[in-house]
Protein backbone atom coordinates (compact mmCIF):
# COMPACT_ATOMS: atom_id res chain seq x y z
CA UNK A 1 -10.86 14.93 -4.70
CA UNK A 2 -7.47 16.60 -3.88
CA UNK A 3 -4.31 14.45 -5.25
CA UNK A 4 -2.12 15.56 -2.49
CA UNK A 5 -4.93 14.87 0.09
CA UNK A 6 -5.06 11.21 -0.69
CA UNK A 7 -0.81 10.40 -1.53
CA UNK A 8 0.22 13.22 1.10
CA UNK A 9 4.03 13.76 0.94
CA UNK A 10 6.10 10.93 -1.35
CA UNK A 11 8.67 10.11 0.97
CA UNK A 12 10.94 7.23 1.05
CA UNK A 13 10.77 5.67 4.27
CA UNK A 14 6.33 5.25 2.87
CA UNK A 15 8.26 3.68 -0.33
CA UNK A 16 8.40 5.68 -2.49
CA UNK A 17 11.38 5.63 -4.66
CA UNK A 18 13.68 7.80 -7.15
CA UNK A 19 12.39 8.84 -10.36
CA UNK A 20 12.24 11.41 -12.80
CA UNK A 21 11.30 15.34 -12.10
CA UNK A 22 11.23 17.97 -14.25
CA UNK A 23 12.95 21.30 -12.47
CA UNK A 24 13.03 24.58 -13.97
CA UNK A 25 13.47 22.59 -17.64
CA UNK A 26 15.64 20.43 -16.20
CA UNK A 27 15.04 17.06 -15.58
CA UNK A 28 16.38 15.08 -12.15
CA UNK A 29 15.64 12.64 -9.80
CA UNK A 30 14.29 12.68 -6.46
CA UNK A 31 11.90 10.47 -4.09
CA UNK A 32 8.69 10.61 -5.49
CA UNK A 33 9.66 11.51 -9.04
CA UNK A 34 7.68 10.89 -11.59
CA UNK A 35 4.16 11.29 -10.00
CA UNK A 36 3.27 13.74 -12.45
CA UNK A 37 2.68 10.59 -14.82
CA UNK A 38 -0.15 9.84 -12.38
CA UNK A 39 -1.73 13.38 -12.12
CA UNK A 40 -1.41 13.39 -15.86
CA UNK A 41 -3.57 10.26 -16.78
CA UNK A 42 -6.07 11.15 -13.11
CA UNK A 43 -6.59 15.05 -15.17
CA UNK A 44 -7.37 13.26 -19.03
CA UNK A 45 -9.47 10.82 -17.50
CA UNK A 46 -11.14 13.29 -15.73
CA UNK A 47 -11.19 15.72 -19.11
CA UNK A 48 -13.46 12.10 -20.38
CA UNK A 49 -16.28 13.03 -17.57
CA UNK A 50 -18.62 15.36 -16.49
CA UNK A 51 -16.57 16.24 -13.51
CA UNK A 52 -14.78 19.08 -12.86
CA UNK A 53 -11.36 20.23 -12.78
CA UNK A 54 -11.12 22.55 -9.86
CA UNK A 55 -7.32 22.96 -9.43
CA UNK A 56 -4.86 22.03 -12.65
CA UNK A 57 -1.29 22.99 -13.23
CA UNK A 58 0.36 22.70 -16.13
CA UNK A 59 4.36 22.20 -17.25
CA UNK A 60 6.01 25.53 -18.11
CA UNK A 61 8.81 23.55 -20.25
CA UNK A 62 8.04 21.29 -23.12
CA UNK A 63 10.98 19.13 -22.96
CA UNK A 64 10.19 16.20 -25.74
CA UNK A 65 9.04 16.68 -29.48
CA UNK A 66 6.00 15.53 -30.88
CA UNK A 67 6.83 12.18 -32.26
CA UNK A 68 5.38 9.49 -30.64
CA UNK A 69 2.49 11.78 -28.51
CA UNK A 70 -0.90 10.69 -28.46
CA UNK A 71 -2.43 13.67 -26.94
CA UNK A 72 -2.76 17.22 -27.28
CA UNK A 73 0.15 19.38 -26.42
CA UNK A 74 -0.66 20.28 -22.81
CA UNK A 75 -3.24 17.89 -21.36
CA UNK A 76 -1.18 16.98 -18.72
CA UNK A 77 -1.09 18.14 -15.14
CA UNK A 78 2.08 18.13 -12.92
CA UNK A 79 2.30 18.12 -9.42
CA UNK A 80 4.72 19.19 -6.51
CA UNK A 81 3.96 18.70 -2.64
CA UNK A 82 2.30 20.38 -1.16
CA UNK A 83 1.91 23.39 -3.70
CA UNK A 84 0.55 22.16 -7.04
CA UNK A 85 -2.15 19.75 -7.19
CA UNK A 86 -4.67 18.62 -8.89
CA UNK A 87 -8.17 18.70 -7.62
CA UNK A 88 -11.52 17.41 -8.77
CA UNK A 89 -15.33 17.91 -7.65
CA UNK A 90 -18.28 16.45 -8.33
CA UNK A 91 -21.13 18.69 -8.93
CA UNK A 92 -23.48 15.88 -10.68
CA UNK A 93 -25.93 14.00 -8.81
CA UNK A 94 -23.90 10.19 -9.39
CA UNK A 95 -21.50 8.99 -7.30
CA UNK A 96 -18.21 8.69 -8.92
CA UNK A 97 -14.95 6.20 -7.99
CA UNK A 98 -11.68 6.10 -8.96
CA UNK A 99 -9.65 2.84 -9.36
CA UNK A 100 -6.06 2.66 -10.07
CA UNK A 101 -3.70 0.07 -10.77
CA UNK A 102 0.42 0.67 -11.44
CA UNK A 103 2.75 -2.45 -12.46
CA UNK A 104 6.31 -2.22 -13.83
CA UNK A 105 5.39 -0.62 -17.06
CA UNK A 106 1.80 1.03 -16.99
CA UNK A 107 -0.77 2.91 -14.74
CA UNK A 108 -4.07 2.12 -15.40
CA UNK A 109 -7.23 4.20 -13.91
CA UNK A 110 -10.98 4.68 -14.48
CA UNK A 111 -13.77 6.97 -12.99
CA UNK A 112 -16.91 5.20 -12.75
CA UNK A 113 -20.10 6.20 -11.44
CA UNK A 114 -23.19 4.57 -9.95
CA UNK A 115 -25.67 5.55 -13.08
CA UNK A 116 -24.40 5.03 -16.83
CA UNK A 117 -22.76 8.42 -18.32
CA UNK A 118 -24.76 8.89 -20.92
CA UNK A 119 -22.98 12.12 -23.00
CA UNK A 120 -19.51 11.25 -24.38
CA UNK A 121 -16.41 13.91 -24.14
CA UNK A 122 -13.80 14.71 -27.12
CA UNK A 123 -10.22 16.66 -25.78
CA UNK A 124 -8.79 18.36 -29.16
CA UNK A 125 -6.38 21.23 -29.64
CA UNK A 126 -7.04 24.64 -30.94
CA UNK A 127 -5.07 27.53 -32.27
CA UNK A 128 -1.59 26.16 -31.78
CA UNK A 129 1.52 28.27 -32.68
CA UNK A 130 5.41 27.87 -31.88
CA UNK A 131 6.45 31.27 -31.58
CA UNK A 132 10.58 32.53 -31.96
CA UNK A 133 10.17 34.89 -29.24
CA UNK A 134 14.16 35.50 -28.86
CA UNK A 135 16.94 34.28 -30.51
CA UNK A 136 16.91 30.10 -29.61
CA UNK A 137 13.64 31.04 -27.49
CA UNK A 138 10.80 29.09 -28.60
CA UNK A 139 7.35 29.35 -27.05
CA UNK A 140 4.37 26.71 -27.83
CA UNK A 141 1.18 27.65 -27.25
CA UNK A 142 -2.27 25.95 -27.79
CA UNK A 143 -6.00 25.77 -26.77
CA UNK A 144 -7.73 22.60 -25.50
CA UNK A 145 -11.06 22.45 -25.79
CA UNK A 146 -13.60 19.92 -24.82
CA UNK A 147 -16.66 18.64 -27.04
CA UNK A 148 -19.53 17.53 -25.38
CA UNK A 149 -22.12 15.01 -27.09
CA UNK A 150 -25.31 13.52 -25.98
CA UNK A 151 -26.27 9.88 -26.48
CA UNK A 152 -27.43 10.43 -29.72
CA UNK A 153 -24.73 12.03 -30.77
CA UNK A 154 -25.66 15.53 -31.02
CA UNK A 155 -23.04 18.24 -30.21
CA UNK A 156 -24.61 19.88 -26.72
CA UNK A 157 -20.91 22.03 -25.65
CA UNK A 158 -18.02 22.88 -26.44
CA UNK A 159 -15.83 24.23 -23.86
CA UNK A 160 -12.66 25.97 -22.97
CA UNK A 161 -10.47 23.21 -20.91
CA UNK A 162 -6.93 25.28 -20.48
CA UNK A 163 -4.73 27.65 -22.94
CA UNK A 164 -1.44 26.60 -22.56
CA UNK A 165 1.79 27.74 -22.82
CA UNK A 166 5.34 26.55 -22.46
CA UNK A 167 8.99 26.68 -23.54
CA UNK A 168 10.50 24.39 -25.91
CA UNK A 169 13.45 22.23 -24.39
CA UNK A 170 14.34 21.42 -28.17
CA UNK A 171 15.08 22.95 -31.67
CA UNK A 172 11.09 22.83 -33.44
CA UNK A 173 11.65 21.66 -37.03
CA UNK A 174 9.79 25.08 -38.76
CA UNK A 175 9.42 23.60 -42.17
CA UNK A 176 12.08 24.51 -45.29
CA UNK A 177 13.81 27.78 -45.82
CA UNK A 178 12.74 28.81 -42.32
């Protein structure tokens, strides 16, 4: 599965529209903006599978704070045609699909395959540091790793998904006195 295989180029004139994009830290708009929201959610549904990530990039700026975020610093993927996409293979013996649905507020996905999926798939964060690599330069850095358990529950892997890296867009609160 190849992202930019299936959408090809977001141009107006298909319908696509203006939204957000993230540029060098800065964030615009342009025609197809904002399809990094769907490469995010296709790559952590994907994380939730025993497929495999075969092409992933990952944001260089982190441009919002924590509060609010409901996943691991750095489990998203962003794209940009044609260069950075995000591809997926199969290298199990089911036959997967992918359904997606967008309405004014939400996208909505699933992978499902042709035989139940029997082992179960944890994303968590490891090792993660802000570092004050320059004066007002602050780098955030993490690990995600990926548990694997059977369906009994026993722990069978636990893999490296990505190390991550990007600079902060904002001021990190560093605790008192710091």
């Amino acid at each position: 599965f190849s992202f930019w295989w299936h959408v090809r180029r977001p141009t107006a004139r298909r319908g696509f529209v203006d939204g957000l994009v993230l540029d060098h830290g800065r964030l615009t708009r342009a025609v197809g903006g904002g399809m990094c929201q769907m490469t995010n959610l296709l790559y952590w549904m994907t994380l939730h599978t025993p497929l495999t990530v075969t092409e992933r990039w990952r944001h260089s700026y982190d441009v919002f704070p924590d509060a609010g975020r409901t996943q691991p610093f750095g489990s998203g993927a962003t794209c940009a045609w044609p260069v950075l996409d995000l591809q997926v293979a199969n290298r199990t013996g089911s036959t997967f699909r992918l359904s997606l649905g967008v309405d004014d507020t939400h996208l909505r996905g699933a992978w499902t395959a042709d035989v139940p999926v029997l082992d179960t798939y944890e994303v968590y964060e490891a090792q993660h540091v802000i570092t004050n690599d320059a004066p007002g330069v602050f780098l955030r850095h993490n690990v995600l790793r990926r548990r694997v358990r059977s369906a009994s529950g026993e722990e069978v892997a636990d893999e490296l998904v990505a190390m991550n890296q990007a600079l902060l867009m904002y001021q990190p609160f560093l605790g008192p006195g710091r």
